[in-house]
N, C-alpha and C. Protein backbone atom coordinates (compact mmCIF):
# COMPACT_ATOMS: atom_id res chain seq x y z
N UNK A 1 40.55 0.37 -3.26
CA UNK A 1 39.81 -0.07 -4.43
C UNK A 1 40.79 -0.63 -5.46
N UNK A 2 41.25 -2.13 -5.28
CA UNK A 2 43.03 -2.41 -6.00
C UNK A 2 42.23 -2.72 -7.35
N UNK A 3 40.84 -3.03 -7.48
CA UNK A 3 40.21 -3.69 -8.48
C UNK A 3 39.89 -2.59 -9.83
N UNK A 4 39.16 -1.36 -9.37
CA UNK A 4 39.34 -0.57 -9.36
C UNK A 4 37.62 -0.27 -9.70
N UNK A 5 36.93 -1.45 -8.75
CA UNK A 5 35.65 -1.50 -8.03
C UNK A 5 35.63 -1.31 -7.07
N UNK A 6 34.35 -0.40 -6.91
CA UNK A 6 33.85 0.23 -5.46
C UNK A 6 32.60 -0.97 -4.82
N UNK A 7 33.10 -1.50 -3.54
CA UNK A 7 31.85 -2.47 -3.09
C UNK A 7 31.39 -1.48 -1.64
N UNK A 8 30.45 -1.35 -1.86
CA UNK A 8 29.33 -0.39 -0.84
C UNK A 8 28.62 -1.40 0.22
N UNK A 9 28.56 -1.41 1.27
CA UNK A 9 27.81 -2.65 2.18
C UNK A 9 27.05 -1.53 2.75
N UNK A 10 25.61 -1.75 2.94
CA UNK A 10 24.44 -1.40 3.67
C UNK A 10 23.78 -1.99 4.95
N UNK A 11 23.96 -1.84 5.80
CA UNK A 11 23.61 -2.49 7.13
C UNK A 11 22.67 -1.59 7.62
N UNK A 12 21.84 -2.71 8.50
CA UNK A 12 21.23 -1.54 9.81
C UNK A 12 20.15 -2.79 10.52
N UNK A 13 19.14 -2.24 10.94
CA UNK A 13 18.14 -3.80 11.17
C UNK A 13 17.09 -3.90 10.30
N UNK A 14 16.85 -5.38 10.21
CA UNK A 14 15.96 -4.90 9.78
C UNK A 14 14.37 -4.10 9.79
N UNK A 15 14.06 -4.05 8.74
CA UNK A 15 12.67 -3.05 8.57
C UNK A 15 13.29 -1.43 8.95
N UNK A 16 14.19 -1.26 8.82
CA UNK A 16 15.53 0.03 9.01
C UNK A 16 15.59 1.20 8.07
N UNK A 17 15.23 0.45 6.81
CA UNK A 17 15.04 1.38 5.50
C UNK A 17 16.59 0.86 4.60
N UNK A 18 17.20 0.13 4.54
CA UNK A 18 18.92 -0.76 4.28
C UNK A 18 18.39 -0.72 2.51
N UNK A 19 17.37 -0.90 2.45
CA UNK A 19 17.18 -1.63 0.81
C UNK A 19 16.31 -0.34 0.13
N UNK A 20 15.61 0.15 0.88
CA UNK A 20 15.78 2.28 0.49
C UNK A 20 16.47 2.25 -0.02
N UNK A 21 17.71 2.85 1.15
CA UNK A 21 18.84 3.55 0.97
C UNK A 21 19.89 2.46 -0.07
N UNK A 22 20.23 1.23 -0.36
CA UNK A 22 20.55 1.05 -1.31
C UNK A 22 20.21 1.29 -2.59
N UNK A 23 18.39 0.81 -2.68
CA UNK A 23 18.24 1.23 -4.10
C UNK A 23 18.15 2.77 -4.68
N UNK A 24 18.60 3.34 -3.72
CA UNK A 24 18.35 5.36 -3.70
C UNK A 24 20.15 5.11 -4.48
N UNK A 25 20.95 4.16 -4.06
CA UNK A 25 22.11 4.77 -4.98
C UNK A 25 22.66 4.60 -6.29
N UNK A 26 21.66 3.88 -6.94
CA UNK A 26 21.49 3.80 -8.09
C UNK A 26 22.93 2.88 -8.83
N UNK A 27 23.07 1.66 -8.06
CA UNK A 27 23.89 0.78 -8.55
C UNK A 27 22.94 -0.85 -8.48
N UNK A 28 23.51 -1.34 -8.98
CA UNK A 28 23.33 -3.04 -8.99
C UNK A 28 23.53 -3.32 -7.73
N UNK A 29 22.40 -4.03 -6.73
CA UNK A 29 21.99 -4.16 -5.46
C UNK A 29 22.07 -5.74 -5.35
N UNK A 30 22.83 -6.25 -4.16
CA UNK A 30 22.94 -8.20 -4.21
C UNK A 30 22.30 -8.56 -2.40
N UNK A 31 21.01 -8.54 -2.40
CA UNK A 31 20.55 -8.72 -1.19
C UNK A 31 21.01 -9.94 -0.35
N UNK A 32 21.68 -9.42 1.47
CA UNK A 32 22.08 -10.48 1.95
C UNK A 32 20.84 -12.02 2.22
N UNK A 33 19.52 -11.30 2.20
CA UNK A 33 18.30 -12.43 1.93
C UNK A 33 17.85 -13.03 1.38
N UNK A 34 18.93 -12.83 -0.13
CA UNK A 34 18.49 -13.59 -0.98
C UNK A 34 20.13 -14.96 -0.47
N UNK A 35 21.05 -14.39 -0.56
CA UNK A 35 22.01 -15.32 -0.18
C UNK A 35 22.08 -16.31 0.91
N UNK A 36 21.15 -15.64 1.58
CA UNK A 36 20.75 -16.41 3.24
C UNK A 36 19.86 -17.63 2.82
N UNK A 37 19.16 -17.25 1.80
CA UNK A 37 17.80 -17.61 2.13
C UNK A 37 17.63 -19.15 1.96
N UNK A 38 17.18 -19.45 2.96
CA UNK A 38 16.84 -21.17 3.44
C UNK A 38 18.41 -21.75 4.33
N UNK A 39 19.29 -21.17 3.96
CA UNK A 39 20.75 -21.48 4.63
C UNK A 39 20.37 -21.04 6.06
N UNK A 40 21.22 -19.83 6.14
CA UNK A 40 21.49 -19.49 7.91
C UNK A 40 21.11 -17.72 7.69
N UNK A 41 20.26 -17.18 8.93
CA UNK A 41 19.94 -15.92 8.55
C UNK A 41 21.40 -14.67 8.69
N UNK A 42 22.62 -15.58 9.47
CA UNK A 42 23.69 -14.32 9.72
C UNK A 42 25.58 -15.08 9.14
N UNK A 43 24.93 -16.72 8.74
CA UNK A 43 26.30 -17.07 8.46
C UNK A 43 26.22 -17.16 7.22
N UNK A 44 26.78 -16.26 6.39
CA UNK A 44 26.18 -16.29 4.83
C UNK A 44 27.48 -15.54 4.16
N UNK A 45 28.41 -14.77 5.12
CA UNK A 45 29.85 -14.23 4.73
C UNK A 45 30.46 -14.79 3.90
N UNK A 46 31.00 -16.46 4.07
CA UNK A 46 31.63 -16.48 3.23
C UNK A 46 31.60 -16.77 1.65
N UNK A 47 29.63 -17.35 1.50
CA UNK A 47 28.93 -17.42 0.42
C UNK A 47 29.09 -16.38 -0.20
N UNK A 48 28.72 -15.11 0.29
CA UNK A 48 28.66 -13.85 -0.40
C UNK A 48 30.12 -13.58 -1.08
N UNK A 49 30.91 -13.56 -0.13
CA UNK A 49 32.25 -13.27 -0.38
C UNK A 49 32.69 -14.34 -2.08
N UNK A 50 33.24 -15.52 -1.56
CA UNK A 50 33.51 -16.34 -2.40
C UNK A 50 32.61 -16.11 -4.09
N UNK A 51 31.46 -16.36 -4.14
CA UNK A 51 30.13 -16.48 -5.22
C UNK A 51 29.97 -15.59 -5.76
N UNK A 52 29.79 -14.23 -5.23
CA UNK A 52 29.40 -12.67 -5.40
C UNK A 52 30.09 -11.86 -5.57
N UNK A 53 31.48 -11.27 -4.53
CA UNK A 53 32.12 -10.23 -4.44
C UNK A 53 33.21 -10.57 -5.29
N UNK A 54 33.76 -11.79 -5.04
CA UNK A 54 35.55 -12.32 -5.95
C UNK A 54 35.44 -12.16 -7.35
N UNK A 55 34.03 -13.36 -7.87
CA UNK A 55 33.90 -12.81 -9.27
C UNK A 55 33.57 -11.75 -9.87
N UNK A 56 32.99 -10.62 -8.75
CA UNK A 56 32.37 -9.47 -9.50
C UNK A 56 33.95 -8.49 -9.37
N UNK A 57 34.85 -8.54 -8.44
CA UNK A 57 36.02 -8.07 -8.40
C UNK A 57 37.00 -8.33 -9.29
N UNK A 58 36.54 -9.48 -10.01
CA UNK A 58 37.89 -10.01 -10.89
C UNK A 58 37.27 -9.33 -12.80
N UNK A 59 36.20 -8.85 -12.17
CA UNK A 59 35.66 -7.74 -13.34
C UNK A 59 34.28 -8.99 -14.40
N UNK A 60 34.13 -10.23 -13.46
CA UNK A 60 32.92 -11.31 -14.38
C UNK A 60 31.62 -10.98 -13.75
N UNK A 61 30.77 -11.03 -14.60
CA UNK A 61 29.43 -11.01 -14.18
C UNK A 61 28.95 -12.07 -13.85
N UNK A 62 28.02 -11.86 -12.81
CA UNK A 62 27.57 -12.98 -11.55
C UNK A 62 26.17 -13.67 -12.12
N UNK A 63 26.39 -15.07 -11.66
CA UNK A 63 24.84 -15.59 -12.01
C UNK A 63 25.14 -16.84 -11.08
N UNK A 64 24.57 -16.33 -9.89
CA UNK A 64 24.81 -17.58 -8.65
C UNK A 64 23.71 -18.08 -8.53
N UNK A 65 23.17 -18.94 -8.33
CA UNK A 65 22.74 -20.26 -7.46
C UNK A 65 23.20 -20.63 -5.97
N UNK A 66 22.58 -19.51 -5.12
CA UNK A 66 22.77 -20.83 -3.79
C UNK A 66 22.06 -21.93 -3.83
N UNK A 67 23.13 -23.00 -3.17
CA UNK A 67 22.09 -24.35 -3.12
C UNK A 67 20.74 -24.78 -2.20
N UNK A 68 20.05 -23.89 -1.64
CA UNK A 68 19.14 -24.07 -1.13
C UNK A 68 17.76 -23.45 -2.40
N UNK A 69 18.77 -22.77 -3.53
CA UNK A 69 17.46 -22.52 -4.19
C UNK A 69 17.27 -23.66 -5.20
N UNK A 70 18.82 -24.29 -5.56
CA UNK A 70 18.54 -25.66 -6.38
C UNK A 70 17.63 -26.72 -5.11
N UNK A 71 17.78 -26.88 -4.07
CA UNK A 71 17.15 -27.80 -3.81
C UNK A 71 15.76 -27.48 -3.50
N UNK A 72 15.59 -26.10 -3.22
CA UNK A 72 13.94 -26.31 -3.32
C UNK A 72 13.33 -25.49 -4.47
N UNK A 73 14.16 -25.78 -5.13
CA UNK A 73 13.43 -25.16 -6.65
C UNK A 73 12.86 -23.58 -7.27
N UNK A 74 13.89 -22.95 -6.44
CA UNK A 74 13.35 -21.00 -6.25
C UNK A 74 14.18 -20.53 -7.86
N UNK A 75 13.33 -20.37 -8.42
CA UNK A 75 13.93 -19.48 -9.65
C UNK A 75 14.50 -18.64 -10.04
N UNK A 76 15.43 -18.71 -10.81
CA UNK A 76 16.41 -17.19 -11.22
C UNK A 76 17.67 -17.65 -10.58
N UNK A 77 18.32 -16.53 -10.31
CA UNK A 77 19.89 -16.59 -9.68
C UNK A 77 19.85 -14.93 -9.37
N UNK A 78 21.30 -14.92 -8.18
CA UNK A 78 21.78 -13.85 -8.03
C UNK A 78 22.55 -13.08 -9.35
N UNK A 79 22.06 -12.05 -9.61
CA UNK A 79 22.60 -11.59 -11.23
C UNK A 79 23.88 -10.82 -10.68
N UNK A 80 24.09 -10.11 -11.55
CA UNK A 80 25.51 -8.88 -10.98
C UNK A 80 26.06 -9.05 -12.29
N UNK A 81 25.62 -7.97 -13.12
CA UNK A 81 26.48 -7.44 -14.32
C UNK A 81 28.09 -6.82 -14.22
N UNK A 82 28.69 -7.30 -15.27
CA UNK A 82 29.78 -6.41 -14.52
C UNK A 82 29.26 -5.03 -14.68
N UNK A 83 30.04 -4.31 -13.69
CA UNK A 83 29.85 -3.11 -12.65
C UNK A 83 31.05 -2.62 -11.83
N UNK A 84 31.10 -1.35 -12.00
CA UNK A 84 31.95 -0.92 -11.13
C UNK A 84 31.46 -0.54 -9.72
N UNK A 85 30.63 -0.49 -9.54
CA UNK A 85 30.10 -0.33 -7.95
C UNK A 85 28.78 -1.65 -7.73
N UNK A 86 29.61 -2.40 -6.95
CA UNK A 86 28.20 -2.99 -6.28
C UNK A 86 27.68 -2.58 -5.03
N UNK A 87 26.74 -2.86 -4.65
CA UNK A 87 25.90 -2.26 -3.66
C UNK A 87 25.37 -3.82 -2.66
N UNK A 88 25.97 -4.43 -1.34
CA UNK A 88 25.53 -5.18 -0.31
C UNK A 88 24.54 -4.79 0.18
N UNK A 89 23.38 -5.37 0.46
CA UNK A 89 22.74 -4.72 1.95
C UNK A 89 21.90 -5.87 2.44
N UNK A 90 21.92 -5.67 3.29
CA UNK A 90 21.10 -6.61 4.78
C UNK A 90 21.94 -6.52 5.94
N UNK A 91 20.98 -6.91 7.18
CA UNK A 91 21.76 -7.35 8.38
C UNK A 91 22.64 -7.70 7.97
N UNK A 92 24.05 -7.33 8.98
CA UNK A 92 24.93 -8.12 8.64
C UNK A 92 25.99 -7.74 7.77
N UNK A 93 25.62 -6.75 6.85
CA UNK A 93 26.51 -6.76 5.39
C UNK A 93 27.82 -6.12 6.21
N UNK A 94 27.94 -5.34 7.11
CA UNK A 94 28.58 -4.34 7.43
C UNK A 94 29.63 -5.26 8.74
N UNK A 95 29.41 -6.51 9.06
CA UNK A 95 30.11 -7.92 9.93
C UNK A 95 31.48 -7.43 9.56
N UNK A 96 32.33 -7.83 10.31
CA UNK A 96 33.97 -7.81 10.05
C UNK A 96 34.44 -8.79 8.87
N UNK A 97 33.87 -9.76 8.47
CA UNK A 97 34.23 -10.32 8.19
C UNK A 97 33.83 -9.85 6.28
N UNK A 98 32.79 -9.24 5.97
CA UNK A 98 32.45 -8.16 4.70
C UNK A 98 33.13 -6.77 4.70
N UNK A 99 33.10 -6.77 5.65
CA UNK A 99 33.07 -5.20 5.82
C UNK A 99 35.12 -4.90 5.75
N UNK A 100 35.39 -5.93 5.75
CA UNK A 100 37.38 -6.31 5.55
C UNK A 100 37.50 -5.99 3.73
N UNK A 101 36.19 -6.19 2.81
CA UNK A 101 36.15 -6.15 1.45
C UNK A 101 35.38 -5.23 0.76
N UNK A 102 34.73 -4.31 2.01
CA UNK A 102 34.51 -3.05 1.16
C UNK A 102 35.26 -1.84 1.19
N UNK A 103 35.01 -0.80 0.02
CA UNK A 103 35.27 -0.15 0.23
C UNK A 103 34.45 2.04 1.06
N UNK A 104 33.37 0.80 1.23
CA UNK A 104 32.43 2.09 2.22
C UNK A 104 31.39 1.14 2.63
N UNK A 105 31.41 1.46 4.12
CA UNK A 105 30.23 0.84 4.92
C UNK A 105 29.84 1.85 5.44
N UNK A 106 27.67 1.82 4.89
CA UNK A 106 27.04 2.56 5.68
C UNK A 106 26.35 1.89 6.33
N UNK A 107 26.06 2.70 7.24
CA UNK A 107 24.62 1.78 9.03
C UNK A 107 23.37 2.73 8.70
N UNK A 108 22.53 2.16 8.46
CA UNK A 108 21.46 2.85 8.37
C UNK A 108 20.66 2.72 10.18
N UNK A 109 20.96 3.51 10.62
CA UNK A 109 20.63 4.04 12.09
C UNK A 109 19.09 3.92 11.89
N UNK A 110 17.81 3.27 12.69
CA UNK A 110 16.82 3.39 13.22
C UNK A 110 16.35 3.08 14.38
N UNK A 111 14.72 3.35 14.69
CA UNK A 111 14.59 2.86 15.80
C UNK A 111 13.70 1.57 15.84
N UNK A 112 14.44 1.05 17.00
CA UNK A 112 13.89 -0.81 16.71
C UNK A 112 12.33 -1.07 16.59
N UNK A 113 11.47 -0.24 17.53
CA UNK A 113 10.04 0.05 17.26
C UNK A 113 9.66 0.24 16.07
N UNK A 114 10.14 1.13 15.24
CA UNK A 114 9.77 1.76 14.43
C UNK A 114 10.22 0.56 13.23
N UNK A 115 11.31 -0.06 13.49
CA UNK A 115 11.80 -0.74 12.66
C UNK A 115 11.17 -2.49 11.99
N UNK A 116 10.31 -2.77 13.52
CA UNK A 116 9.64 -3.78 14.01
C UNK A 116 8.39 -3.46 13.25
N UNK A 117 7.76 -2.47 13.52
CA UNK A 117 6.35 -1.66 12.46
C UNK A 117 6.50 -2.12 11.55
N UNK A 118 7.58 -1.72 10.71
CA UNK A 118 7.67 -1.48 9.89
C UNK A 118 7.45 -2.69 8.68
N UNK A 119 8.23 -3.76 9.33
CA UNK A 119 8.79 -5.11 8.70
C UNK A 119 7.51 -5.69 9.54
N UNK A 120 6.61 -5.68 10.05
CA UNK A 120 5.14 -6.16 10.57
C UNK A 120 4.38 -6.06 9.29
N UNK A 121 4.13 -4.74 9.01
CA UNK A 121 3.60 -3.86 7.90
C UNK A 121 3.57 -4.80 6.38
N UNK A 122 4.99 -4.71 6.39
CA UNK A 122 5.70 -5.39 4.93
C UNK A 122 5.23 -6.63 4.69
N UNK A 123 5.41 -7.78 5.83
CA UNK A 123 5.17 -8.87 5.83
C UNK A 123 3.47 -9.16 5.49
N UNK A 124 2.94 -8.35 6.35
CA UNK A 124 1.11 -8.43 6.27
C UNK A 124 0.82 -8.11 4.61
N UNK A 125 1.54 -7.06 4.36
CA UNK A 125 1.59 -6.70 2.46
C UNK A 125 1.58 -7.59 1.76
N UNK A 126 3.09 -8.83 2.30
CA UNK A 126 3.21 -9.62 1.51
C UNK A 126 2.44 -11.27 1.48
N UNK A 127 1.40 -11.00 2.64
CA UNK A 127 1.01 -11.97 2.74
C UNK A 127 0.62 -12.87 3.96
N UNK A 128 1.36 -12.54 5.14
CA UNK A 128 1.33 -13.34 6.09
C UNK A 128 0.03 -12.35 7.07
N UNK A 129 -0.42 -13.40 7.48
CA UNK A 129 -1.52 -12.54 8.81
C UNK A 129 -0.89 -11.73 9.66
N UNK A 130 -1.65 -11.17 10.42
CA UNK A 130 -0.90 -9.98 11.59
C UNK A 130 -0.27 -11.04 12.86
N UNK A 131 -0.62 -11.96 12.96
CA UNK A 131 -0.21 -12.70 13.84
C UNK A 131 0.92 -13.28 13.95
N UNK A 132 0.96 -13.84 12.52
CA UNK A 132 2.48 -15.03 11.90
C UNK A 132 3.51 -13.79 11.69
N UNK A 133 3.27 -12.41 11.26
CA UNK A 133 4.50 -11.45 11.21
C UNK A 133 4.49 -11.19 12.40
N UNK A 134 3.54 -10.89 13.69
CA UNK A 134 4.65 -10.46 14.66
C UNK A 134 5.02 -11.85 15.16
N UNK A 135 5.04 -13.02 15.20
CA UNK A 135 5.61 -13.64 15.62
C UNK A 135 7.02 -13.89 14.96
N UNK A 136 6.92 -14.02 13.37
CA UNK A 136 8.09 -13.89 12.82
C UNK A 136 9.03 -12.68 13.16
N UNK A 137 8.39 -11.96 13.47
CA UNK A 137 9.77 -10.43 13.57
C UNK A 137 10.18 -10.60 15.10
N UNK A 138 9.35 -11.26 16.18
CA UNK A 138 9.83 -11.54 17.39
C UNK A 138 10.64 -12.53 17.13
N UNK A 139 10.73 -13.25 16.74
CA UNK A 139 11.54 -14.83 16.48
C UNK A 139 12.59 -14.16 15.95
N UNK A 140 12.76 -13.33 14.58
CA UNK A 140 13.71 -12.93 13.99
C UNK A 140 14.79 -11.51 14.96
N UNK A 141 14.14 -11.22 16.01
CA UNK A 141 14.79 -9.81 16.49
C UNK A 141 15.50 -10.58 17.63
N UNK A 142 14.84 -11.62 18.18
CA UNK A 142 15.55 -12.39 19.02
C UNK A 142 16.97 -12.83 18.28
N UNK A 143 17.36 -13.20 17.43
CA UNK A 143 18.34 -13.50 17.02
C UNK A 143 19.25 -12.60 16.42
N UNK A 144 18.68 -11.42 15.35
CA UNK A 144 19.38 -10.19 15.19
C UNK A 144 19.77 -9.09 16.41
N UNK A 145 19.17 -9.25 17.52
CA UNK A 145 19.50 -8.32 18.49
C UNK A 145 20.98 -8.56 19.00
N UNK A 146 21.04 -10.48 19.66
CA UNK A 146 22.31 -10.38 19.85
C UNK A 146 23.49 -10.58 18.59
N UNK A 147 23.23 -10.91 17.67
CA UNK A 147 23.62 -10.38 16.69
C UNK A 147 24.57 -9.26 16.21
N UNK A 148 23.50 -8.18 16.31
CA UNK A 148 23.87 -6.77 15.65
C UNK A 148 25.01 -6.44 17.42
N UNK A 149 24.62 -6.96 18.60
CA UNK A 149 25.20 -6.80 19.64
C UNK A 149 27.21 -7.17 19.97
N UNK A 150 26.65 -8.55 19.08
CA UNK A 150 27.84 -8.93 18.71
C UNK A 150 29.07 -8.35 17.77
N UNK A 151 28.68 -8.03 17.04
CA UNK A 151 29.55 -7.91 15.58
C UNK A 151 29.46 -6.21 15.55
N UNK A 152 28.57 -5.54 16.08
CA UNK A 152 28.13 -3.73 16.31
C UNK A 152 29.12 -3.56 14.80
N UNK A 153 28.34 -3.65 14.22
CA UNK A 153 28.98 -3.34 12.32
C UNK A 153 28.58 -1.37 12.17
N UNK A 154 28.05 -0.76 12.98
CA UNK A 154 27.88 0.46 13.08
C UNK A 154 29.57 1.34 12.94
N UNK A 155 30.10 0.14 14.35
CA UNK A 155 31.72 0.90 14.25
C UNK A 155 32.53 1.42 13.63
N UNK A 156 32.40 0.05 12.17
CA UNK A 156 33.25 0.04 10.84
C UNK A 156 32.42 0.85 9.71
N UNK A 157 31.33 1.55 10.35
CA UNK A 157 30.62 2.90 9.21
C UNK A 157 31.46 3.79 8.96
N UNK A 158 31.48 4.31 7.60
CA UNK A 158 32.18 5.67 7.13
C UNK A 158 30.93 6.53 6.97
N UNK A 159 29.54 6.15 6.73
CA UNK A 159 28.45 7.02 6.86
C UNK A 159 27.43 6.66 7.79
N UNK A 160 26.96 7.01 8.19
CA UNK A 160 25.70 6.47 9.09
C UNK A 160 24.51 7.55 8.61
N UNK A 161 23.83 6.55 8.19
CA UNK A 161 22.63 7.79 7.85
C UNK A 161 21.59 7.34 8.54
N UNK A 162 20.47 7.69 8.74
CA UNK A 162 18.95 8.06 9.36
C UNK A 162 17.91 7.22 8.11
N UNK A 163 17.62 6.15 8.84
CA UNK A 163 16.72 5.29 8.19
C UNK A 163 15.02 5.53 8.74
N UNK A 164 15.08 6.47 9.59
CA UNK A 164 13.68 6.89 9.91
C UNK A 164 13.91 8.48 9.98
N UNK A 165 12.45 9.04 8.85
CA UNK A 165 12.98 10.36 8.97
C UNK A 165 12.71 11.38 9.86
N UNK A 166 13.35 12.35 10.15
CA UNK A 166 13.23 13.23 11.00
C UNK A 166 12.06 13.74 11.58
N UNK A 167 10.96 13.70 9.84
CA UNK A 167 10.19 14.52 10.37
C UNK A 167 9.14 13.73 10.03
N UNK A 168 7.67 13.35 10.37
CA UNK A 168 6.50 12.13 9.59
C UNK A 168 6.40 13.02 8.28
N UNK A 169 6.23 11.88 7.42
CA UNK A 169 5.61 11.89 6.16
C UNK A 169 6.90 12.67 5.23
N UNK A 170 7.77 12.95 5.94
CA UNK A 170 9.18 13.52 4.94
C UNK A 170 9.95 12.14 4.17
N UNK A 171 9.07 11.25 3.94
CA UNK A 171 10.15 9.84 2.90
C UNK A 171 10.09 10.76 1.78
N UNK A 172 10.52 11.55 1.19
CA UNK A 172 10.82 11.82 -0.17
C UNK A 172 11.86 11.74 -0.76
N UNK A 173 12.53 11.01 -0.47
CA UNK A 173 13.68 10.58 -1.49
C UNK A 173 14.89 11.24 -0.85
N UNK A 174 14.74 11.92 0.10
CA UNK A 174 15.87 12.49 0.56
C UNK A 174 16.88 11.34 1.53
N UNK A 175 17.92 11.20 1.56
CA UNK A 175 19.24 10.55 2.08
C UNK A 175 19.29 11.60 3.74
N UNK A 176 18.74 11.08 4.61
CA UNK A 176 18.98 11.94 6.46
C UNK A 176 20.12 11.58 6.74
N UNK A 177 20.99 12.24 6.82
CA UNK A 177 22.72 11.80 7.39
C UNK A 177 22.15 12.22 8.81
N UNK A 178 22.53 10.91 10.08
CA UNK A 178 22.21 11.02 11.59
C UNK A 178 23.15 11.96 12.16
N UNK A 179 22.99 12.30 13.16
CA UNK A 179 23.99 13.02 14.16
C UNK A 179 24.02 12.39 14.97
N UNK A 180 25.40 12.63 15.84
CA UNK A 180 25.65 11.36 16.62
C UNK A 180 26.31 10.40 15.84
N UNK A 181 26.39 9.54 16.99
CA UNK A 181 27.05 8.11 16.73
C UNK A 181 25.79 7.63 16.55
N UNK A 182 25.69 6.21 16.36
CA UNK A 182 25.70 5.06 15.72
C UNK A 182 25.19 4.10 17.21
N UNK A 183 24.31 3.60 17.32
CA UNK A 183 24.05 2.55 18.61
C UNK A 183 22.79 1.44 18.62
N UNK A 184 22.99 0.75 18.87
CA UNK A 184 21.81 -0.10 18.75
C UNK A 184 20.50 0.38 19.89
């Protein structure tokens, strides 16, 4: 921590519980989907890095613009007050190539069923029919599977916690540290 900021990366898959368990730690949260979004869903490293992490490390507060939101006109910016702990999370956050600039990577361990539900669920919430989300989460798992296969960002965890809980209906706010390793 040479900065003498703590950067936290949150990984797991999605619909995993990643953005839970970030906002459960009660820091300033910089979602990898918002940085992705309209770009590329897993090449977004060095955006984040460069835009997000350097200036928030050099102790300035963040107000990014990716250019896919200037060109199609999406409002706001990535904020990031200065802060001594930021908080990453999405697929991905936990890649070698992030995970070289934090200083704690957790994997939020679930199961892909459950995980697939889940982000089905969310999407229908937010709008899309039951049809267009499972096709979107099939389209999208096809590409995160080999993915998360590739890069296995579980490895470079110092915590792995339990993004589905132990027991039904136990979401209460509690943090499940997994047993075991870590596996897709």
């Amino acid at each position: 921590m040479p900065s003498g900021r703590a950067l936290v990366v949150v990984d797991g898959r999605s619909g995993g519980g990643k953005t839970t368990v970030a906002d459960r730690l009660g820091h300033p949260v910089v979602h990898t989907d918002d940085v992705a979004w309209q770009h590329h869903p897993t090449d977004w490293a060095d955006i984040l890095l460069d835009h997000v992490v350097a200036p928030w490390r050099r102790g300035e507060p963040v107000s990014y613009r990716p250019p896919a939101w200037d060109r199609l006109d999406r409002p706001g910016a990535i904020e990031v007050p200065v802060c001594d702990v930021l908080v990453v999370e999405g697929v991905g956050a936990g890649r070698a190539a992030v995970a070289a600039h934090a200083d704690l990577v957790v994997w939020v361990q679930s199961d892909r069923d459950e995980a697939r539900r889940r982000g089905i669920a969310r999407d229908i919430e937010y709008g899309r029919t039951p049809d267009e989300a499972e096709e979107f989460w099939d389209g999208w798992m096809r590409s995160e599977d080999p993915f998360l296969a590739a890069e296995r960002p579980w490895t470079r965890a110092h915590l792995v916690v339990s993004g589905t809980p132990p027991v039904d209906g136990a979401a209460d706010g509690r943090v499940w540290v997994a047993r075991g390793s870590a596996s897709l």
